[in-house]
Each structure stands twice: as C-alpha cells, then as structure tokens.
PDB file of N, CA and C in Angstrom:
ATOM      1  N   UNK A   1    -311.693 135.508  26.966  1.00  0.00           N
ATOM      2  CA  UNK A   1    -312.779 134.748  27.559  1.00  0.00           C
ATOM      3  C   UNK A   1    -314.056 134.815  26.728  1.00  0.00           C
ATOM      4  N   UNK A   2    -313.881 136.246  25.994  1.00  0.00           N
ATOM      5  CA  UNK A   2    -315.547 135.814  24.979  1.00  0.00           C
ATOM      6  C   UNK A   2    -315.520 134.813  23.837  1.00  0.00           C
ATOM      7  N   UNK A   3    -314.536 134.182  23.324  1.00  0.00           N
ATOM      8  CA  UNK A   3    -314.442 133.281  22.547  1.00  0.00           C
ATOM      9  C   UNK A   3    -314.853 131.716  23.427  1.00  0.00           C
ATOM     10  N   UNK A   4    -314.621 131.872  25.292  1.00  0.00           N
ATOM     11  CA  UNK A   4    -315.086 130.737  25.430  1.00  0.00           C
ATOM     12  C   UNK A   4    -316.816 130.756  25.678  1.00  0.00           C
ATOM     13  N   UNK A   5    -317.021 132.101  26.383  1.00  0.00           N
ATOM     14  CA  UNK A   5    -318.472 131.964  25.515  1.00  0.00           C
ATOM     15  C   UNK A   5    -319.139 131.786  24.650  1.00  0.00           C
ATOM     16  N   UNK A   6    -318.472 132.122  23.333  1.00  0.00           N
ATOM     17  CA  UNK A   6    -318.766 131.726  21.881  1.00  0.00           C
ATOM     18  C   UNK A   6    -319.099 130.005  21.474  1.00  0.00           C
ATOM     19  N   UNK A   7    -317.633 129.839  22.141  1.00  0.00           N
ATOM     20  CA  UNK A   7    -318.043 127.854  22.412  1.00  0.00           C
ATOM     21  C   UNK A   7    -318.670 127.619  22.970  1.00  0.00           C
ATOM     22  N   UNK A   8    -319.448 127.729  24.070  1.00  0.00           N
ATOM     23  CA  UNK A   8    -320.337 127.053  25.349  1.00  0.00           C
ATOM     24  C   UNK A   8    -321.952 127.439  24.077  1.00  0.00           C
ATOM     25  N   UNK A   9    -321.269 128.619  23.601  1.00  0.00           N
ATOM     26  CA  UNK A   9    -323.050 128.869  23.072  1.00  0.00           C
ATOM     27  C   UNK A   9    -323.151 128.382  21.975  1.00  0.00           C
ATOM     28  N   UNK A  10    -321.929 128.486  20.840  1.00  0.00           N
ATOM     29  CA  UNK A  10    -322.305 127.084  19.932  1.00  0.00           C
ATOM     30  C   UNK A  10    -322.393 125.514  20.115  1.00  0.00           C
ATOM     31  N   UNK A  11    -322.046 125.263  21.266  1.00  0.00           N
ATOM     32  CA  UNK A  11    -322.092 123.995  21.775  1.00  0.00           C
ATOM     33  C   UNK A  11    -323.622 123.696  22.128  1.00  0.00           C
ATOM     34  N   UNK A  12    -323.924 125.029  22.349  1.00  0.00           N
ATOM     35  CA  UNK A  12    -325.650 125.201  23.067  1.00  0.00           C
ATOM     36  C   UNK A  12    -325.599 124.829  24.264  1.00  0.00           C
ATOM     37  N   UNK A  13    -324.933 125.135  25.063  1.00  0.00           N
ATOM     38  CA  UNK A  13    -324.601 125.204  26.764  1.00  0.00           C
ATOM     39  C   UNK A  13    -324.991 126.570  27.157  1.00  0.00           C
ATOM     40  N   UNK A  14    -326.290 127.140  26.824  1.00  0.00           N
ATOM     41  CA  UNK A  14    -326.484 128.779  26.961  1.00  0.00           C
ATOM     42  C   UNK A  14    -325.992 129.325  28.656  1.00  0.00           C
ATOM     43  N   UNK A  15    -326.718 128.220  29.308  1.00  0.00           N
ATOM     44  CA  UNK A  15    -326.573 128.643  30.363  1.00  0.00           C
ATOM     45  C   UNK A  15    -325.043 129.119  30.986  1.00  0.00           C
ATOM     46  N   UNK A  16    -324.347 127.894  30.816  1.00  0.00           N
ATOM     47  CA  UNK A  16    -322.663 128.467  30.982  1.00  0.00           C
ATOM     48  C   UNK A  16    -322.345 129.508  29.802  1.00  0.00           C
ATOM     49  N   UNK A  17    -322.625 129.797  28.701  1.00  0.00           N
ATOM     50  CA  UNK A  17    -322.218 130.947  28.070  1.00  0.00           C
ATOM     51  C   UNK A  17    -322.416 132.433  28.608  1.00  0.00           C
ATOM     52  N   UNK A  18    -323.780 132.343  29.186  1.00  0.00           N
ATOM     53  CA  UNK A  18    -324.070 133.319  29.660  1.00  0.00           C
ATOM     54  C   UNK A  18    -323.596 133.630  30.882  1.00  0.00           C
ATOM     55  N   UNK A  19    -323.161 133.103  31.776  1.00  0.00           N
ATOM     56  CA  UNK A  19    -322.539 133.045  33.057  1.00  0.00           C
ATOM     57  C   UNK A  19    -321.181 133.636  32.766  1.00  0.00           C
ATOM     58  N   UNK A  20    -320.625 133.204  31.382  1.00  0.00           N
ATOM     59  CA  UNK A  20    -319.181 133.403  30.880  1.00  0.00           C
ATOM     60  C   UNK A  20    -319.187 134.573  30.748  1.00  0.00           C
ATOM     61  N   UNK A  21    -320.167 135.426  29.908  1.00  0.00           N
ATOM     62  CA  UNK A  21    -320.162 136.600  29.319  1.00  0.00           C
ATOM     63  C   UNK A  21    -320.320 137.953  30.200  1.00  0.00           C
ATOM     64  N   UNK A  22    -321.132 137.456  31.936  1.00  0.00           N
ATOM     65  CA  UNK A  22    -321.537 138.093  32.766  1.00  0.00           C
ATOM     66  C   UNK A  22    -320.123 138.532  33.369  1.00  0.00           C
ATOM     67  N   UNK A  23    -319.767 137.018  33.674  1.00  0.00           N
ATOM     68  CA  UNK A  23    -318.570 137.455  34.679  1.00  0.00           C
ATOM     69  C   UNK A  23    -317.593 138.732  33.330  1.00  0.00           C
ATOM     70  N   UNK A  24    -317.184 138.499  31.992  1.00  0.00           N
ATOM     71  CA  UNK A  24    -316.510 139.304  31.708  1.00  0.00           C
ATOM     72  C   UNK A  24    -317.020 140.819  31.711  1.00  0.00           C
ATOM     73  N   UNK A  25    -318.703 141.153  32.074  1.00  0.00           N
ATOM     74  CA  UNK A  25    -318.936 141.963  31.835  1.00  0.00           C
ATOM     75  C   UNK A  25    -318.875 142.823  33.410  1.00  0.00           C
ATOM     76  N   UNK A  26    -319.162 141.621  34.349  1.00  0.00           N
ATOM     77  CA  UNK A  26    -318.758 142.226  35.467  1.00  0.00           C
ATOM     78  C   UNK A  26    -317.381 142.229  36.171  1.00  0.00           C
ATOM     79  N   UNK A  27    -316.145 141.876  35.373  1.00  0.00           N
ATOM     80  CA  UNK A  27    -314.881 142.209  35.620  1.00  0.00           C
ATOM     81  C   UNK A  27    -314.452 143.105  34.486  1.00  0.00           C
ATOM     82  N   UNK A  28    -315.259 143.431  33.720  1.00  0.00           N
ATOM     83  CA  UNK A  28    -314.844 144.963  32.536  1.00  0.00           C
ATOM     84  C   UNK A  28    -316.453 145.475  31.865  1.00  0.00           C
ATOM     85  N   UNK A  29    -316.837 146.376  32.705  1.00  0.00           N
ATOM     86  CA  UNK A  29    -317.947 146.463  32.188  1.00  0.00           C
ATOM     87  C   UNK A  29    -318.479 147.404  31.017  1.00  0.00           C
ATOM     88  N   UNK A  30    -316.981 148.069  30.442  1.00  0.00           N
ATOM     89  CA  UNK A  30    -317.167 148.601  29.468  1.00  0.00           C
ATOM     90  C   UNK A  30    -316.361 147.666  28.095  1.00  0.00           C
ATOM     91  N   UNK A  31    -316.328 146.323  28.216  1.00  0.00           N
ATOM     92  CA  UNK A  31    -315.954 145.695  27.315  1.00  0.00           C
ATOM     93  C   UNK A  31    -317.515 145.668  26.335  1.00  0.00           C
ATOM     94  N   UNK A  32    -317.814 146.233  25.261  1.00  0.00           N
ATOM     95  CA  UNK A  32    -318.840 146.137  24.791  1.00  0.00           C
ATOM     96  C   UNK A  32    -318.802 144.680  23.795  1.00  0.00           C
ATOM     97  N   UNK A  33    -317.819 144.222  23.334  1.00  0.00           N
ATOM     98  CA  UNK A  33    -318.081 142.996  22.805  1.00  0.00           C
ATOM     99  C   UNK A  33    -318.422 141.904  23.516  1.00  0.00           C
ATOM    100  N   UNK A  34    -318.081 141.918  24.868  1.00  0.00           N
ATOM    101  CA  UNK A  34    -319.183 140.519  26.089  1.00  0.00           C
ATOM    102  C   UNK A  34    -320.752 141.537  26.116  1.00  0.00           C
ATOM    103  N   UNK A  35    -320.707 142.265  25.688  1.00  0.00           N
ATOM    104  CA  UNK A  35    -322.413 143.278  26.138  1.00  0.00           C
ATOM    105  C   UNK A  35    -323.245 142.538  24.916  1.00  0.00           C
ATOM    106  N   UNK A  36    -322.040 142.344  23.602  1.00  0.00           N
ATOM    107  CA  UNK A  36    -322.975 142.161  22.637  1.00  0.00           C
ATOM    108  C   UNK A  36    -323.544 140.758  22.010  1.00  0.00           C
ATOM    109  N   UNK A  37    -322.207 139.877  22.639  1.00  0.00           N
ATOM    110  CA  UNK A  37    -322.714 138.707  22.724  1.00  0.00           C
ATOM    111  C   UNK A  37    -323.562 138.065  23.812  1.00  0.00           C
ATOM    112  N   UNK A  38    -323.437 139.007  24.613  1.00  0.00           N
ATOM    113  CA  UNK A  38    -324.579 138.496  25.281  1.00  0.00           C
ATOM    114  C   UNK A  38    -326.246 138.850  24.671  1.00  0.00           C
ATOM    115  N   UNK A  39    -326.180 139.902  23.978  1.00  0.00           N
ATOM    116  CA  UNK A  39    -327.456 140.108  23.631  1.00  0.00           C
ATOM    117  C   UNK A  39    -327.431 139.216  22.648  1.00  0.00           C
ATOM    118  N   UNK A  40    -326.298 138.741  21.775  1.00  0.00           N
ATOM    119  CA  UNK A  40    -326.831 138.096  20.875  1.00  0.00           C
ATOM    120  C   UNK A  40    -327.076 136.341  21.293  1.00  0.00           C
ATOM    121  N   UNK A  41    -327.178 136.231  22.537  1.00  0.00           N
ATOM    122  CA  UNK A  41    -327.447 134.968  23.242  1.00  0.00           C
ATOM    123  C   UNK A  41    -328.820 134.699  23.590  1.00  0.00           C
ATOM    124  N   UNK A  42    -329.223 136.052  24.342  1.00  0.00           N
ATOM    125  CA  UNK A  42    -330.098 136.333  25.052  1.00  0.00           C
ATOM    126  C   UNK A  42    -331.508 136.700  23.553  1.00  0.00           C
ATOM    127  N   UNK A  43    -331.031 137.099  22.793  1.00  0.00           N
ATOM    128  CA  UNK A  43    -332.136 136.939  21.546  1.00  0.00           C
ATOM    129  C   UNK A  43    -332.259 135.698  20.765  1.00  0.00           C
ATOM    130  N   UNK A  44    -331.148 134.853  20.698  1.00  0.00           N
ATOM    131  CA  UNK A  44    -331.540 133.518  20.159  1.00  0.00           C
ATOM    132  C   UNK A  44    -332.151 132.298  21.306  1.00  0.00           C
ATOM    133  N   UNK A  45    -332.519 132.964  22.547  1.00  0.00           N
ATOM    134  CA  UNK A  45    -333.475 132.579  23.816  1.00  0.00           C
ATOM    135  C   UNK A  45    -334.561 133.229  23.616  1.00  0.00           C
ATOM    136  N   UNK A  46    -334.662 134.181  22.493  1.00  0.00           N
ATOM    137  CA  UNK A  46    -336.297 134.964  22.548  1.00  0.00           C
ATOM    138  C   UNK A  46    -336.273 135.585  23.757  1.00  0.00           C
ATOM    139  N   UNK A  47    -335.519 136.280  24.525  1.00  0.00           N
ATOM    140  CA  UNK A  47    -335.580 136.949  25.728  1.00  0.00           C
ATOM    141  C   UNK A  47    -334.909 137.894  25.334  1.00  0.00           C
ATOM    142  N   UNK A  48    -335.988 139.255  24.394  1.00  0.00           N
ATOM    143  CA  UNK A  48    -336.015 139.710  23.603  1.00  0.00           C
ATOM    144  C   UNK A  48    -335.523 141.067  24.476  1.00  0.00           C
ATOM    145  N   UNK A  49    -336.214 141.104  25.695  1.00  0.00           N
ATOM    146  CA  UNK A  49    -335.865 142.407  26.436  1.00  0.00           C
ATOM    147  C   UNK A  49    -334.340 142.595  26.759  1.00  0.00           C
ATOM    148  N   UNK A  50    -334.194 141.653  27.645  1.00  0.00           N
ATOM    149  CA  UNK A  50    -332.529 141.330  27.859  1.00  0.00           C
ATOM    150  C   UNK A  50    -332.070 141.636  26.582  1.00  0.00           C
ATOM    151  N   UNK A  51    -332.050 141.211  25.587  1.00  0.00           N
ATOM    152  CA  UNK A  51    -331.225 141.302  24.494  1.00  0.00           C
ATOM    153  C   UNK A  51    -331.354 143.122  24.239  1.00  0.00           C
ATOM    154  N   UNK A  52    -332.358 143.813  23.951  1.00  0.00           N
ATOM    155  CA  UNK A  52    -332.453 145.100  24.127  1.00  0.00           C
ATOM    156  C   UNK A  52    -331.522 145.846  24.525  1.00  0.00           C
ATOM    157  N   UNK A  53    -331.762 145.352  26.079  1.00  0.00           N
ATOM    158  CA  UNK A  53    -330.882 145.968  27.101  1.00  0.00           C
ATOM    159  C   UNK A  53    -329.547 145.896  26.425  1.00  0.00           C
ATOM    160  N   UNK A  54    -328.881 144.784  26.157  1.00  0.00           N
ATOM    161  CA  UNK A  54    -327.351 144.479  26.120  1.00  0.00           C
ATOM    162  C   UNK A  54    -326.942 145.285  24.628  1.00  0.00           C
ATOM    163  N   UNK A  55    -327.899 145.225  23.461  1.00  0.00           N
ATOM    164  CA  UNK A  55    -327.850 145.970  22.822  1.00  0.00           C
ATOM    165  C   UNK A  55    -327.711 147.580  22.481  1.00  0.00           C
ATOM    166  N   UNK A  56    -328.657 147.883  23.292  1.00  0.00           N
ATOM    167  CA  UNK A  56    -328.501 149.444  23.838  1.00  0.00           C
ATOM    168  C   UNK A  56    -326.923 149.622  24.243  1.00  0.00           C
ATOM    169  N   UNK A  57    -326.691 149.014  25.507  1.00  0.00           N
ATOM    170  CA  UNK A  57    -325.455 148.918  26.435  1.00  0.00           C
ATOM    171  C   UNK A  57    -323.894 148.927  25.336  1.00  0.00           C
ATOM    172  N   UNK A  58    -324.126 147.916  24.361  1.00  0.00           N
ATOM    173  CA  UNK A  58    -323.285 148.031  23.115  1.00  0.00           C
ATOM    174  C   UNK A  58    -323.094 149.301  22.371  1.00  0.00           C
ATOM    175  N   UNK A  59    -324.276 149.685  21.782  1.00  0.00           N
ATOM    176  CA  UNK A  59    -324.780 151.025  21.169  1.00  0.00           C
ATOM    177  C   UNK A  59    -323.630 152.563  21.597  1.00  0.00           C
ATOM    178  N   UNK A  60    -324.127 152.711  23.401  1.00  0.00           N
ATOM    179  CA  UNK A  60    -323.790 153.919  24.172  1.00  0.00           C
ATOM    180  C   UNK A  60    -322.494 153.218  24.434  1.00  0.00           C
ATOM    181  N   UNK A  61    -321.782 151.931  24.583  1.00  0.00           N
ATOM    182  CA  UNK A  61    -320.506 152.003  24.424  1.00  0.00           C
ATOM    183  C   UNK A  61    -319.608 152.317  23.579  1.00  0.00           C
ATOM    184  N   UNK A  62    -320.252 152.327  22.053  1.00  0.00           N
ATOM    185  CA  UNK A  62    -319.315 151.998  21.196  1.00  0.00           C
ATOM    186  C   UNK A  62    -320.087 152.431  19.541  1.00  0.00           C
ATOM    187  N   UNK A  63    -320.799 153.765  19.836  1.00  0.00           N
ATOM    188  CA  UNK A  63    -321.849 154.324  19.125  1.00  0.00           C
ATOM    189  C   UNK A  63    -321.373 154.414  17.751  1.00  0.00           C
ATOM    190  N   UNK A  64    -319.995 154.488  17.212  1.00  0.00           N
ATOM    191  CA  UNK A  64    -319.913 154.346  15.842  1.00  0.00           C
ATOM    192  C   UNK A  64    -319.711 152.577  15.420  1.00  0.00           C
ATOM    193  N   UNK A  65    -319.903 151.934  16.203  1.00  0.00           N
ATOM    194  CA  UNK A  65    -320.565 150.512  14.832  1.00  0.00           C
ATOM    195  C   UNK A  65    -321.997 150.191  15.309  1.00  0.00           C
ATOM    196  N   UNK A  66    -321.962 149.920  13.469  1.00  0.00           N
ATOM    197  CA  UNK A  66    -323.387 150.275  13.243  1.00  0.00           C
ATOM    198  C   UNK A  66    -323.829 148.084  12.956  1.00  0.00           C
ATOM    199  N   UNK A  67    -323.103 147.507  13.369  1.00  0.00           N
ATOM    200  CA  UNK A  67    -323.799 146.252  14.097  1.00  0.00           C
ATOM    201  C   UNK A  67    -324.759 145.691  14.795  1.00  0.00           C
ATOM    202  N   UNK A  68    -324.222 147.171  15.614  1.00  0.00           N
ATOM    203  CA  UNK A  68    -325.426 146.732  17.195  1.00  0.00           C
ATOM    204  C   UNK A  68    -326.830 147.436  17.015  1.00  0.00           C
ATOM    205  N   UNK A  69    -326.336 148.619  15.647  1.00  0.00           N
ATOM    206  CA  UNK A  69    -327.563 149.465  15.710  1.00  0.00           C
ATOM    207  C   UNK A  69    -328.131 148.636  14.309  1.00  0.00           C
ATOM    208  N   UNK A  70    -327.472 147.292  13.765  1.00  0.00           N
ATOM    209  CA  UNK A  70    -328.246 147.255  12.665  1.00  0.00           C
ATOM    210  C   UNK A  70    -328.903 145.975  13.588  1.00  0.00           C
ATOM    211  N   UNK A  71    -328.474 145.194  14.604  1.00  0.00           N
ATOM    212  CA  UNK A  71    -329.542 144.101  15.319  1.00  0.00           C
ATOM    213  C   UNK A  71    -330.065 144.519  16.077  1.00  0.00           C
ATOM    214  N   UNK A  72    -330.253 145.801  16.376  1.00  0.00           N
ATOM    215  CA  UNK A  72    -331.447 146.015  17.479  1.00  0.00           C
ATOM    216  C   UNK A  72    -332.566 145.763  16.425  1.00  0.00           C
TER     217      UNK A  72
END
C-alpha cells in the first residue's frame, strides 16, 4: 500500500496520499517506511513539524539507517 501512496503523491493528490500512509501506519504502526513517507509528504507541504515528528518516529524505529537521520 505505500507504493499507492507514492502514486497519489506523485500524482500530487497529497491529500489521499496522506490518508493512504495513515491508514498503513495505523494498521502497522511500526512499519517505519509509511512513517517515512509520510514525513517525506508532510515536508514537501512545508509542514515542517509533522514531518519532524514522522521523522523522529522513523529514526527510534529503525535507528541504523542513516536516511532518516540524514533528512531530518
């Protein structure tokens, strides 16, 4: 399902991407790759905090790649 978020958000349908990425995060909430595309959604919205958050959330999931710690 994060690949159909991937489409909705290159399509620039943020809003359904993000809806996409929620529900996977709230039916697996330790999937850190919906944590990280969502931050990386939520920062190309300039909604810089959110993106933080989801970043962090990536980080303490999944602390050896250094991705999430090189886009915070």
């Amino acid at each position: 399902m994060v690949r159909l978020g991937m489409i909705y958000q290159y399509q620039k349908q943020y809003d359904a991407a993000e809806a996409t990425y929620i529900e996977i995060i709230r039916e697996s909430p330790g999937y850190s790759l919906a944590h990280y595309r969502l931050a990386q959604l939520y920062c190309g919205q300039k909604q810089y905090k959110k993106a933080l958050e989801e970043f962090f959330l990536t980080i303490k999931l999944e602390p050896g790649k250094t991705v999430s710690v090189y886009e915070q």
